[in-house]
C-alpha atoms as a PDB file:
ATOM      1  CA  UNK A   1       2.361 -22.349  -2.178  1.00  0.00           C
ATOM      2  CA  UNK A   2       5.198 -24.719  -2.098  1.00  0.00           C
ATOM      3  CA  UNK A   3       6.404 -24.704   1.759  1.00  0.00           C
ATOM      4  CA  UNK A   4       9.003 -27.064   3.413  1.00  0.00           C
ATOM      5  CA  UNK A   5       7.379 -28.817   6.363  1.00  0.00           C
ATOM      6  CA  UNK A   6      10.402 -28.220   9.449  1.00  0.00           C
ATOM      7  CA  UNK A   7       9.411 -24.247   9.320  1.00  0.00           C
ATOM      8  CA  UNK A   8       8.799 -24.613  13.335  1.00  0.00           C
ATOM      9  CA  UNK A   9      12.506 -23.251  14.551  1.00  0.00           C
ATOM     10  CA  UNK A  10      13.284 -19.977  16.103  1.00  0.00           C
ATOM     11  CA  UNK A  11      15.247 -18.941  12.824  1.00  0.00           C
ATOM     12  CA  UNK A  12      12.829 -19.532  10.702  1.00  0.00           C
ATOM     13  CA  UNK A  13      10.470 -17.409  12.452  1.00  0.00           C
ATOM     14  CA  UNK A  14      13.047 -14.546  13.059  1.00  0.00           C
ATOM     15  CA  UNK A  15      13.795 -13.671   9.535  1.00  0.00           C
ATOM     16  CA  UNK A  16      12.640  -9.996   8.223  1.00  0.00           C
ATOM     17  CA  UNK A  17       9.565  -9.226   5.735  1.00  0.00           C
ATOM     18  CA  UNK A  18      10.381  -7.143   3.265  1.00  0.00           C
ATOM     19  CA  UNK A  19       7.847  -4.355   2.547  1.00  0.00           C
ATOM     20  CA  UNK A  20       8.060  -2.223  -0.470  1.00  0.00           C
ATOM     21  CA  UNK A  21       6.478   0.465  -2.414  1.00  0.00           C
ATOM     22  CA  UNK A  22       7.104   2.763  -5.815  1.00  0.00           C
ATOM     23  CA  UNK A  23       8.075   5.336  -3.059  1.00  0.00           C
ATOM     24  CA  UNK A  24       7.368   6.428   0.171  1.00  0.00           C
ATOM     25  CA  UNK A  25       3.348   5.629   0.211  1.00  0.00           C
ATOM     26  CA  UNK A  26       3.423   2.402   1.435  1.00  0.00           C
ATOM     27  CA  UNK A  27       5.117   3.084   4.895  1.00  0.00           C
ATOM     28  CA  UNK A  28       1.371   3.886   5.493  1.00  0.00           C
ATOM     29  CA  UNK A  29       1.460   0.108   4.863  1.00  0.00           C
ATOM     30  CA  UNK A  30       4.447  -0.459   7.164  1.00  0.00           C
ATOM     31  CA  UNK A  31       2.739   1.811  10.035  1.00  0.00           C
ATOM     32  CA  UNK A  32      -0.355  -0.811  10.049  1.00  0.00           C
ATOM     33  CA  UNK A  33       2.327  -4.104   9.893  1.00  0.00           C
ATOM     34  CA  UNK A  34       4.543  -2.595  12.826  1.00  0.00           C
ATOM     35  CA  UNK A  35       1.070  -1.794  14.963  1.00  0.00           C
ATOM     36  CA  UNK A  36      -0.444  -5.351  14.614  1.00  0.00           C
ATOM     37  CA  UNK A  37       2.893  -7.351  14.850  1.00  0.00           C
ATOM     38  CA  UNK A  38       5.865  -5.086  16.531  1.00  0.00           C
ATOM     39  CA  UNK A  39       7.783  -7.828  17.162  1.00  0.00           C
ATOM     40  CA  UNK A  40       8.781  -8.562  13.743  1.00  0.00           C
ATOM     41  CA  UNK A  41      11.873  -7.308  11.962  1.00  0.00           C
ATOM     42  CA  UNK A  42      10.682  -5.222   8.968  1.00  0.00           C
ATOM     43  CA  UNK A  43      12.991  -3.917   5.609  1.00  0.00           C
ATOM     44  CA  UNK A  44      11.299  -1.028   3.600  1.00  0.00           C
ATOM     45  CA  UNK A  45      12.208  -0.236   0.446  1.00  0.00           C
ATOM     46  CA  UNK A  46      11.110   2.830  -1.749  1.00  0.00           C
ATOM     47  CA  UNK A  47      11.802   3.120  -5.417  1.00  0.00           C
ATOM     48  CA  UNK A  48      11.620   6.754  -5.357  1.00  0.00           C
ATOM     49  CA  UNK A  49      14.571   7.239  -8.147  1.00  0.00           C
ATOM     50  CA  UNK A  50      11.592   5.259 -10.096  1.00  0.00           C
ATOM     51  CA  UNK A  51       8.706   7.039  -8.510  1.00  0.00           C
ATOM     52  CA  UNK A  52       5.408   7.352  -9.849  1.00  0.00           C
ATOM     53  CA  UNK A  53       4.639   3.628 -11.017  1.00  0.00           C
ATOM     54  CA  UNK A  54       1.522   4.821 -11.404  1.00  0.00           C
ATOM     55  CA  UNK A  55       1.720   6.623 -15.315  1.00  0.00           C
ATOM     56  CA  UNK A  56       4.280   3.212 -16.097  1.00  0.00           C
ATOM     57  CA  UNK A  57       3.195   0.643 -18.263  1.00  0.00           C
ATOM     58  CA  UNK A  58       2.535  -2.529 -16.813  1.00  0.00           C
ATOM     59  CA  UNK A  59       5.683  -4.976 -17.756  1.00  0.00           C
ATOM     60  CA  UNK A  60       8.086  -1.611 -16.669  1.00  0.00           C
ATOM     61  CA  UNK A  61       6.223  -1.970 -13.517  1.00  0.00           C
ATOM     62  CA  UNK A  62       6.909  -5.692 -13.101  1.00  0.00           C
ATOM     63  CA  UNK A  63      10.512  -5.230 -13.848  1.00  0.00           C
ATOM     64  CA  UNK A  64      10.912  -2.988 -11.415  1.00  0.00           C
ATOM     65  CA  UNK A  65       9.205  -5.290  -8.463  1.00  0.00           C
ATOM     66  CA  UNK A  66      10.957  -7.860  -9.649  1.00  0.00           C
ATOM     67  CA  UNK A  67      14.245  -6.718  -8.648  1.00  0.00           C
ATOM     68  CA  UNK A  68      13.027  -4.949  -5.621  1.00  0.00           C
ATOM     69  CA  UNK A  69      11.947  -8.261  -4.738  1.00  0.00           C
ATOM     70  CA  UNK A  70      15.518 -10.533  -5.888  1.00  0.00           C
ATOM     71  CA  UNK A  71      16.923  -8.154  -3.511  1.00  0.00           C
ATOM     72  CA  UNK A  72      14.430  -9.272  -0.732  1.00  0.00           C
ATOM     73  CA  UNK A  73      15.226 -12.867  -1.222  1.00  0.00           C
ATOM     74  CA  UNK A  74      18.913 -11.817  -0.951  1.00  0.00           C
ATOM     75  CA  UNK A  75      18.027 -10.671   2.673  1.00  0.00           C
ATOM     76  CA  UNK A  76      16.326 -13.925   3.433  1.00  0.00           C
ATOM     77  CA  UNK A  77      12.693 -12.613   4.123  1.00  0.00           C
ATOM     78  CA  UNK A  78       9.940 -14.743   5.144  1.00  0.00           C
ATOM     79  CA  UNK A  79       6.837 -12.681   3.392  1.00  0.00           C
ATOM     80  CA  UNK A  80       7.021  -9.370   0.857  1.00  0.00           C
ATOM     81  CA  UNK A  81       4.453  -6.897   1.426  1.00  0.00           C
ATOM     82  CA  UNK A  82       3.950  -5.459  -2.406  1.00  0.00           C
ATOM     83  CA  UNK A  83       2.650  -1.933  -0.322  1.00  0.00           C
ATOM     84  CA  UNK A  84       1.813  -0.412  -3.893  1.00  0.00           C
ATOM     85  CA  UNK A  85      -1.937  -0.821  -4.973  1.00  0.00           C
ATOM     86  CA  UNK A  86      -0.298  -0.362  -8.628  1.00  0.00           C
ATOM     87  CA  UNK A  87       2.662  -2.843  -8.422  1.00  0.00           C
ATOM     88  CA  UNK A  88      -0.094  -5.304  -6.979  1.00  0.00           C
ATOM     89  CA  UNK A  89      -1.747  -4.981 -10.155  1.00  0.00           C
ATOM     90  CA  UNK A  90       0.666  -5.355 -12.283  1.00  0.00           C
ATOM     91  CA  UNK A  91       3.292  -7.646 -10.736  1.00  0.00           C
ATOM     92  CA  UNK A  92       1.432  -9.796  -8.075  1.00  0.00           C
ATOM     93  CA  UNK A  93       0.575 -12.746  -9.551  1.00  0.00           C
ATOM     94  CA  UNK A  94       3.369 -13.231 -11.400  1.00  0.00           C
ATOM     95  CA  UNK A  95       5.903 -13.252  -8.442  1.00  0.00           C
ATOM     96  CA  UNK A  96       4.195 -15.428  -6.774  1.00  0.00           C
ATOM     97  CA  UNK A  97       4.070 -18.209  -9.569  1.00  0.00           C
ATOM     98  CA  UNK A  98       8.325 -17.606  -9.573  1.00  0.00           C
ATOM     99  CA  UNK A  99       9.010 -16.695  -6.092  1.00  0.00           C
ATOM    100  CA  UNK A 100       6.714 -19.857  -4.413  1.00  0.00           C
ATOM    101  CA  UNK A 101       8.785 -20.249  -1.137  1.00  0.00           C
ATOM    102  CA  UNK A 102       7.944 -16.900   0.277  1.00  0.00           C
ATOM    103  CA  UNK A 103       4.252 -15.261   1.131  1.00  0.00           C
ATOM    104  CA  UNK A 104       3.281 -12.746  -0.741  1.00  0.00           C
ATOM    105  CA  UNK A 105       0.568  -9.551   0.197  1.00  0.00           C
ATOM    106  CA  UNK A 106      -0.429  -6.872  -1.797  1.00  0.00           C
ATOM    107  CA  UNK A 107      -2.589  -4.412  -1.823  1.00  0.00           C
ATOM    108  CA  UNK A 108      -5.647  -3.473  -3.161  1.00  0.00           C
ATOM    109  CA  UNK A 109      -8.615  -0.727  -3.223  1.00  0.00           C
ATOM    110  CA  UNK A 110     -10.597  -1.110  -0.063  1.00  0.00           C
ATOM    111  CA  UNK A 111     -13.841  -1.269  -2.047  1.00  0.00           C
ATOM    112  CA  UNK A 112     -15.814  -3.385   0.088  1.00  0.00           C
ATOM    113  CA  UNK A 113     -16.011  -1.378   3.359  1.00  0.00           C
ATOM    114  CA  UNK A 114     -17.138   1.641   1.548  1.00  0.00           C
ATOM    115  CA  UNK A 115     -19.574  -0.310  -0.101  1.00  0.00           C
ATOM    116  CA  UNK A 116     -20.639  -1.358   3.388  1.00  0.00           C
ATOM    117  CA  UNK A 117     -21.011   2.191   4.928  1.00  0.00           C
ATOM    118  CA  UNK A 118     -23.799   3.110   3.358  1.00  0.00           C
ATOM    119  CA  UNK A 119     -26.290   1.343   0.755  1.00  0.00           C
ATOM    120  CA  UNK A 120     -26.997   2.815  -2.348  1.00  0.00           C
ATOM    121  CA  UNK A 121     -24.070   5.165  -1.785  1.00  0.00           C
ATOM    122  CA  UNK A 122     -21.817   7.262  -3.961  1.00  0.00           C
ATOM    123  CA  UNK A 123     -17.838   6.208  -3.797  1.00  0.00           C
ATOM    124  CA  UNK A 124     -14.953   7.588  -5.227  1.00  0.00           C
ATOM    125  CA  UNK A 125     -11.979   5.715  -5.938  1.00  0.00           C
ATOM    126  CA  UNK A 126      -8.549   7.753  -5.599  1.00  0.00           C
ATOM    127  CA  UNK A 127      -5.917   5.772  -7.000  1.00  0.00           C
ATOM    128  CA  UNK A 128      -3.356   5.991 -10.163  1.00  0.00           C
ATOM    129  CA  UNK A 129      -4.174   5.586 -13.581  1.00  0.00           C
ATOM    130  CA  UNK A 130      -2.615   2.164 -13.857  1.00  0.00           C
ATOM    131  CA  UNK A 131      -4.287   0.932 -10.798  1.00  0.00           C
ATOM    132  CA  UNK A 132      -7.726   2.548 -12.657  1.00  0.00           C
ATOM    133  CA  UNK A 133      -7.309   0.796 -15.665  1.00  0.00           C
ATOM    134  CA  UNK A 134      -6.032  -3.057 -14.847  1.00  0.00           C
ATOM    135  CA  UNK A 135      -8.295  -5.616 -15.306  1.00  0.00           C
ATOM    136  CA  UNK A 136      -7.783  -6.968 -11.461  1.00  0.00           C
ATOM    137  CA  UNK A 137      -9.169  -3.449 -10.141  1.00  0.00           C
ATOM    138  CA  UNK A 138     -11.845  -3.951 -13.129  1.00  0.00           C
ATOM    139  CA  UNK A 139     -13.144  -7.540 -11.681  1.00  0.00           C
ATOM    140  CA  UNK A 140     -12.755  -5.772  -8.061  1.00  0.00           C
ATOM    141  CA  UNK A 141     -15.326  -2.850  -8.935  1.00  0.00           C
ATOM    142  CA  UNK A 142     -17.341  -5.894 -10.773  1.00  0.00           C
ATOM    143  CA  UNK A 143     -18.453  -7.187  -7.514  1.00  0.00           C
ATOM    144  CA  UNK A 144     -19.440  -4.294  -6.357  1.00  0.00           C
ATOM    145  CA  UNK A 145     -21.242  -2.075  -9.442  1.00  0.00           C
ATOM    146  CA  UNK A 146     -24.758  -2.647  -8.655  1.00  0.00           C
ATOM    147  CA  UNK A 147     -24.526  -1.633  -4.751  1.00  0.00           C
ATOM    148  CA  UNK A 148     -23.664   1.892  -5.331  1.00  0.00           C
ATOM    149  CA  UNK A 149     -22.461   4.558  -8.072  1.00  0.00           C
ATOM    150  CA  UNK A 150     -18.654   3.677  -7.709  1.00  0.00           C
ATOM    151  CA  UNK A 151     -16.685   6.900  -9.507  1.00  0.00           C
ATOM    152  CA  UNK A 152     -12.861   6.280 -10.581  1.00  0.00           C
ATOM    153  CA  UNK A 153     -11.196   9.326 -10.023  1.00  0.00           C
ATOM    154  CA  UNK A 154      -7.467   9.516 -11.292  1.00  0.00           C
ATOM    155  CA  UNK A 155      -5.284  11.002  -8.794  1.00  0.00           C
ATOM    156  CA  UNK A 156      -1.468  10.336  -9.877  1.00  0.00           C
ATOM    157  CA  UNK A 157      -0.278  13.665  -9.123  1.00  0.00           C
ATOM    158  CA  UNK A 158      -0.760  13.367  -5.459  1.00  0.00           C
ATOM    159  CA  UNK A 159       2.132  10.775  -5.085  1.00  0.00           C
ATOM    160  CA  UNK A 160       4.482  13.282  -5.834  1.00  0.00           C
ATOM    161  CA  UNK A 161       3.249  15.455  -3.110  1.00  0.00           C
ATOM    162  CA  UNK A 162       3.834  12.901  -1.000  1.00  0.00           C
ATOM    163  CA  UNK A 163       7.283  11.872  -2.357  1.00  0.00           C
ATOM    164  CA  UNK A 164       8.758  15.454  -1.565  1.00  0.00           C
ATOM    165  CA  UNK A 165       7.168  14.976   2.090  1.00  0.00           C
ATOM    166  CA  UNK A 166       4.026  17.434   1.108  1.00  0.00           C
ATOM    167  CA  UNK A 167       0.776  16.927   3.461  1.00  0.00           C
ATOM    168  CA  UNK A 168      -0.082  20.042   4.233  1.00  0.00           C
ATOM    169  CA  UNK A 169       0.529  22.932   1.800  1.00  0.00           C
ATOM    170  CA  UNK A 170      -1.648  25.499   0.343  1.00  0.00           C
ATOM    171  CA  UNK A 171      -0.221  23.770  -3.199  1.00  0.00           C
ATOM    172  CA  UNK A 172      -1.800  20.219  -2.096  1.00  0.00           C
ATOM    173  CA  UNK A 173      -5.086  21.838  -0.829  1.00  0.00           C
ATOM    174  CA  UNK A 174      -5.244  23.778  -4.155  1.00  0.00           C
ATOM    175  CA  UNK A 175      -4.676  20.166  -5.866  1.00  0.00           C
ATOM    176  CA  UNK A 176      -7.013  18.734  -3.821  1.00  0.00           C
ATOM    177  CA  UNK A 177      -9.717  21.171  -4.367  1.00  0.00           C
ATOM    178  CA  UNK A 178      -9.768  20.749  -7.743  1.00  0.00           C
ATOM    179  CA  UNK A 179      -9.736  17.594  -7.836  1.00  0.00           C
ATOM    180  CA  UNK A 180     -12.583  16.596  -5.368  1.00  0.00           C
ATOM    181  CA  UNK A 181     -14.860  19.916  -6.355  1.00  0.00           C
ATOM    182  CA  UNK A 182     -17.369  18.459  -8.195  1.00  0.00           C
ATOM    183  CA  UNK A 183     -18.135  15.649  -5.868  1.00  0.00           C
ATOM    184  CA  UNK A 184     -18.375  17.821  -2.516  1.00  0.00           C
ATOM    185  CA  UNK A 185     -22.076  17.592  -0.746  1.00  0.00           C
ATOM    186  CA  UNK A 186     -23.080  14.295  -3.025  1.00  0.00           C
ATOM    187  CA  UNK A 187     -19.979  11.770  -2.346  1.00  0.00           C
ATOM    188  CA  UNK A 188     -20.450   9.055   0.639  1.00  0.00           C
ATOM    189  CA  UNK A 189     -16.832   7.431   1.048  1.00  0.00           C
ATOM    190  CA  UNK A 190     -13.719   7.999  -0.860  1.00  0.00           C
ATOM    191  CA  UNK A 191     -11.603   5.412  -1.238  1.00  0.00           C
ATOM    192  CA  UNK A 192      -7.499   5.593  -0.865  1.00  0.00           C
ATOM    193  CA  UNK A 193      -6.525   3.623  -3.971  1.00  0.00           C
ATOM    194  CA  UNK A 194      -2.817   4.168  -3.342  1.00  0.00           C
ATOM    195  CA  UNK A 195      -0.623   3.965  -0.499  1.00  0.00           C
ATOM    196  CA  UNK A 196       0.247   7.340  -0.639  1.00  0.00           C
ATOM    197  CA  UNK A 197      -2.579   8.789  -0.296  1.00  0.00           C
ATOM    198  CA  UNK A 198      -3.597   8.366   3.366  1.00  0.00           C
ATOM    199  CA  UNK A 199      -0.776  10.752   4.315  1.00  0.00           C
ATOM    200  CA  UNK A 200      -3.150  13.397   2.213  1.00  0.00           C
ATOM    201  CA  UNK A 201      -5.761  11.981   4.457  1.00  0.00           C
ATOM    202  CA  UNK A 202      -6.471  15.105   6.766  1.00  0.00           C
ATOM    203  CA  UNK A 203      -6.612  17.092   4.006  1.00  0.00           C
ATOM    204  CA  UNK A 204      -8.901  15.334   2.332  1.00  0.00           C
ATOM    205  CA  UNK A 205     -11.354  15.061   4.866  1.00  0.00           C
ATOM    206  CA  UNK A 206     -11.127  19.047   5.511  1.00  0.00           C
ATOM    207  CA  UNK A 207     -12.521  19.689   1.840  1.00  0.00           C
ATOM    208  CA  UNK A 208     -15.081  16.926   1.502  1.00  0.00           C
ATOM    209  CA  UNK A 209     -15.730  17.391   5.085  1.00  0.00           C
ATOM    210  CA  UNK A 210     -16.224  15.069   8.075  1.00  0.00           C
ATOM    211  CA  UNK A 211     -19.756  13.347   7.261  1.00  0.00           C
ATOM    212  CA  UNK A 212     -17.399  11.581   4.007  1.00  0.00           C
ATOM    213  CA  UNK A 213     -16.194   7.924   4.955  1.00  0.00           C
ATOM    214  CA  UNK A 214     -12.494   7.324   4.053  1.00  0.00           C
ATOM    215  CA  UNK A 215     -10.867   4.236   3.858  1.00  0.00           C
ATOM    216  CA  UNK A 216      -7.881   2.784   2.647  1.00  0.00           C
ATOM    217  CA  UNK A 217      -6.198  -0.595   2.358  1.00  0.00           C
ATOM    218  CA  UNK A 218      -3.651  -1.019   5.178  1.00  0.00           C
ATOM    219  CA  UNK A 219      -4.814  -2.737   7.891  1.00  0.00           C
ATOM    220  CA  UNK A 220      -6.495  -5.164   5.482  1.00  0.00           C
ATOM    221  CA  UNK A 221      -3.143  -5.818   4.194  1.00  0.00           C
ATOM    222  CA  UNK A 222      -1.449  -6.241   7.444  1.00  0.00           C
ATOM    223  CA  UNK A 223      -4.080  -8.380   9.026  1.00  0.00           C
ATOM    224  CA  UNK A 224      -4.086 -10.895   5.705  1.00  0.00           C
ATOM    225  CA  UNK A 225      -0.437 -11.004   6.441  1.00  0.00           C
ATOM    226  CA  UNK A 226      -0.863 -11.991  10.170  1.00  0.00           C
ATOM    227  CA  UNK A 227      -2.899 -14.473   8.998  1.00  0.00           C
ATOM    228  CA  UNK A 228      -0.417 -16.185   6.294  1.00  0.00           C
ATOM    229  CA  UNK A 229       2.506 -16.141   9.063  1.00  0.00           C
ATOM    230  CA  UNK A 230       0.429 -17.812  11.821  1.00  0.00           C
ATOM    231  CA  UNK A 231      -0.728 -19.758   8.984  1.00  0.00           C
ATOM    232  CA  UNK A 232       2.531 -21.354   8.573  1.00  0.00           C
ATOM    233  CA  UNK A 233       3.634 -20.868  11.617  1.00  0.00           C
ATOM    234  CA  UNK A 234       5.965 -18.157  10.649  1.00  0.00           C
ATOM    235  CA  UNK A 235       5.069 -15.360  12.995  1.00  0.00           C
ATOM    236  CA  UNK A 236       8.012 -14.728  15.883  1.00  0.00           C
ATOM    237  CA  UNK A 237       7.141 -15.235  19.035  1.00  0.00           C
ATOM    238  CA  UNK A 238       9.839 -13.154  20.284  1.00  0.00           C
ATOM    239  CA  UNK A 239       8.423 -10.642  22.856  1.00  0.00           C
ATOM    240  CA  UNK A 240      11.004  -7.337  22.356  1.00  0.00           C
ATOM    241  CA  UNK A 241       9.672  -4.976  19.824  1.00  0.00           C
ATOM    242  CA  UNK A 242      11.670  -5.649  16.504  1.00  0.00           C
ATOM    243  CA  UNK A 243      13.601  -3.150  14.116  1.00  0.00           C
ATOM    244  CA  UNK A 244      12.398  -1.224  11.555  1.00  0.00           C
ATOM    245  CA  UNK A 245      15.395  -0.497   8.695  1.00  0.00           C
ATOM    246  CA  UNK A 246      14.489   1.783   5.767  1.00  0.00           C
ATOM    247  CA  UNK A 247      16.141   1.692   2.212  1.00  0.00           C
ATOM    248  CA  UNK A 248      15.680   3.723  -1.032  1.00  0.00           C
ATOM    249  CA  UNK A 249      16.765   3.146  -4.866  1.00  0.00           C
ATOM    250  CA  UNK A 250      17.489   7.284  -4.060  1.00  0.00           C
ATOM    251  CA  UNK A 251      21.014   7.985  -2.976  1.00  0.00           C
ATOM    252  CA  UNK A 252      20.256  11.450  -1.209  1.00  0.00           C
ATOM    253  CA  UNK A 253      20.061  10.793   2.545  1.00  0.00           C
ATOM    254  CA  UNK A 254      17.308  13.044   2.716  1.00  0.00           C
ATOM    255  CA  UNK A 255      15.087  10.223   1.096  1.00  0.00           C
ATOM    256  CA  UNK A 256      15.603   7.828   4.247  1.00  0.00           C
ATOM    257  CA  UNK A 257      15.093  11.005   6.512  1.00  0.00           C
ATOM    258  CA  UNK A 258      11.171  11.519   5.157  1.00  0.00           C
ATOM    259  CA  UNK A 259      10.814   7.611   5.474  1.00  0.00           C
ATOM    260  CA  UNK A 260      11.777   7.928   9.223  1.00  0.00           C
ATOM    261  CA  UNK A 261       9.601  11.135   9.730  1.00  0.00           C
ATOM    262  CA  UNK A 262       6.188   9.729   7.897  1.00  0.00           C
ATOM    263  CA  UNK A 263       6.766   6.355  10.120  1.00  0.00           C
ATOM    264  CA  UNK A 264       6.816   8.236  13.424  1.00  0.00           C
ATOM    265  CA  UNK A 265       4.193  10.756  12.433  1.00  0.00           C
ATOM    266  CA  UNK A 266       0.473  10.488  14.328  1.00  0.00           C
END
């Protein structure tokens, strides 16, 4: 990463990090950044005009990060947290190889620490069917294959739950049921492929019940971040709790009203 050396003054260290998803999912992202590091200054955006990224192709995908992102580096952020397990796939690597001056974090199926829970286990892996069928999820799973049976379980409808502010209806738990009946009694861990889905969470956990191990990638994401600031030396140092401002590609006011209500809920 191409860095200029005098990053060491108070301004530098104040700017925002931009933080963005296809929707509203990834202020489960934004949750784990503002517990770990409160002190920052944090923009959200959620593409929810362009919501699901999930059933895009990939360079649609990319296009859409990459203005999401020009309008970041408008704002002057220091870092942009890609909090979309699908727009990590697809755009990732490419922003970073055009956008060198600023850190980059993105998200990614939190394999490993169901692999960890339990050998020989059984995982599922909830996530979208782009996320499912990328070739950086596909070298992910690679590592892991011969440590347990690891099931890929398409699950793109649940975003737009989620999107509409849905976590607890007798519609989701219908969904959900469906989707997760034939691996009740024999699944381990389920992993939370997209960054939507851990507001489904307690639901999820109802119908597969409480001996299943859920994880998702969050606080992995936020602590690699931590890392890359104090890294170089970008992390502020201010001690007053900084502000949290939300944005959406959706006009209707009610979209930054359910971005405000899923950050504050327990």
């Amino acid at each position: 990463m191409q860095r200029r050396q005098n990053i060491l003054n108070s301004n530098e260290k104040t700017r925002p990090i931009g933080v963005f998803d296809s929707g509203v999912g990834g202020i489960s992202v934004l949750k784990e950044l503002y517990k770990l590091m409160p002190n920052e200054t944090y923009l959200f955006y959620g593409d929810s005009k362009n919501a699901p990224y999930g059933v895009k192709d990939k360079e649609e995908v990319f296009r859409l990060s990459h203005d999401i992102v020009e309008k970041f580096i408008q704002l002057n952020v220091k870092a942009i947290v890609i909090a979309c397990n699908t727009a990590t796939s697809a755009a990732i690597d490419r922003l970073r190889k055009e956008f060198s001056e600023v850190i980059f974090v993105g998200l990614e199926p939190s394999v490993k620490p169901a692999i960890q829970h339990k050998s020989n286990s059984e995982v599922v892996v909830m996530a979208t069917k782009l996320t499912l069928r990328e070739k950086k999820f596909a070298e992910l799973i690679s590592q892991y294959e011969d440590q347990a049976n690891i099931i890929r379980l398409p699950a793109s409808d649940l975003v737009e739950f989620i999107e509409h502010g849905d976590t607890n209806s007798p519609a989701l738990y219908k969904y959900l049921n469906g989707l997760l009946e034939p691996y009740k009694g024999n699944v381990d861990s389920i992993v939370l492929g997209c960054t939507h889905f851990p507001f489904a969470r307690a639901a999820i956990q109802k119908i597969v019940g409480p001996n299943v191990f859920i994880t998702d990638g969050a606080f992995g994401a936020a602590a690699r971040l931590k890392s890359q600031l104090d890294k170089y030396a970008l992390r502020n140092d201010c001690s007053k709790k900084g502000k949290v401002q939300f944005y959406n590609s959706n006009p209707d006011p009610r979209e930054i009203q359910l971005s405000k209500k899923l950050f504050l809920a327990q």
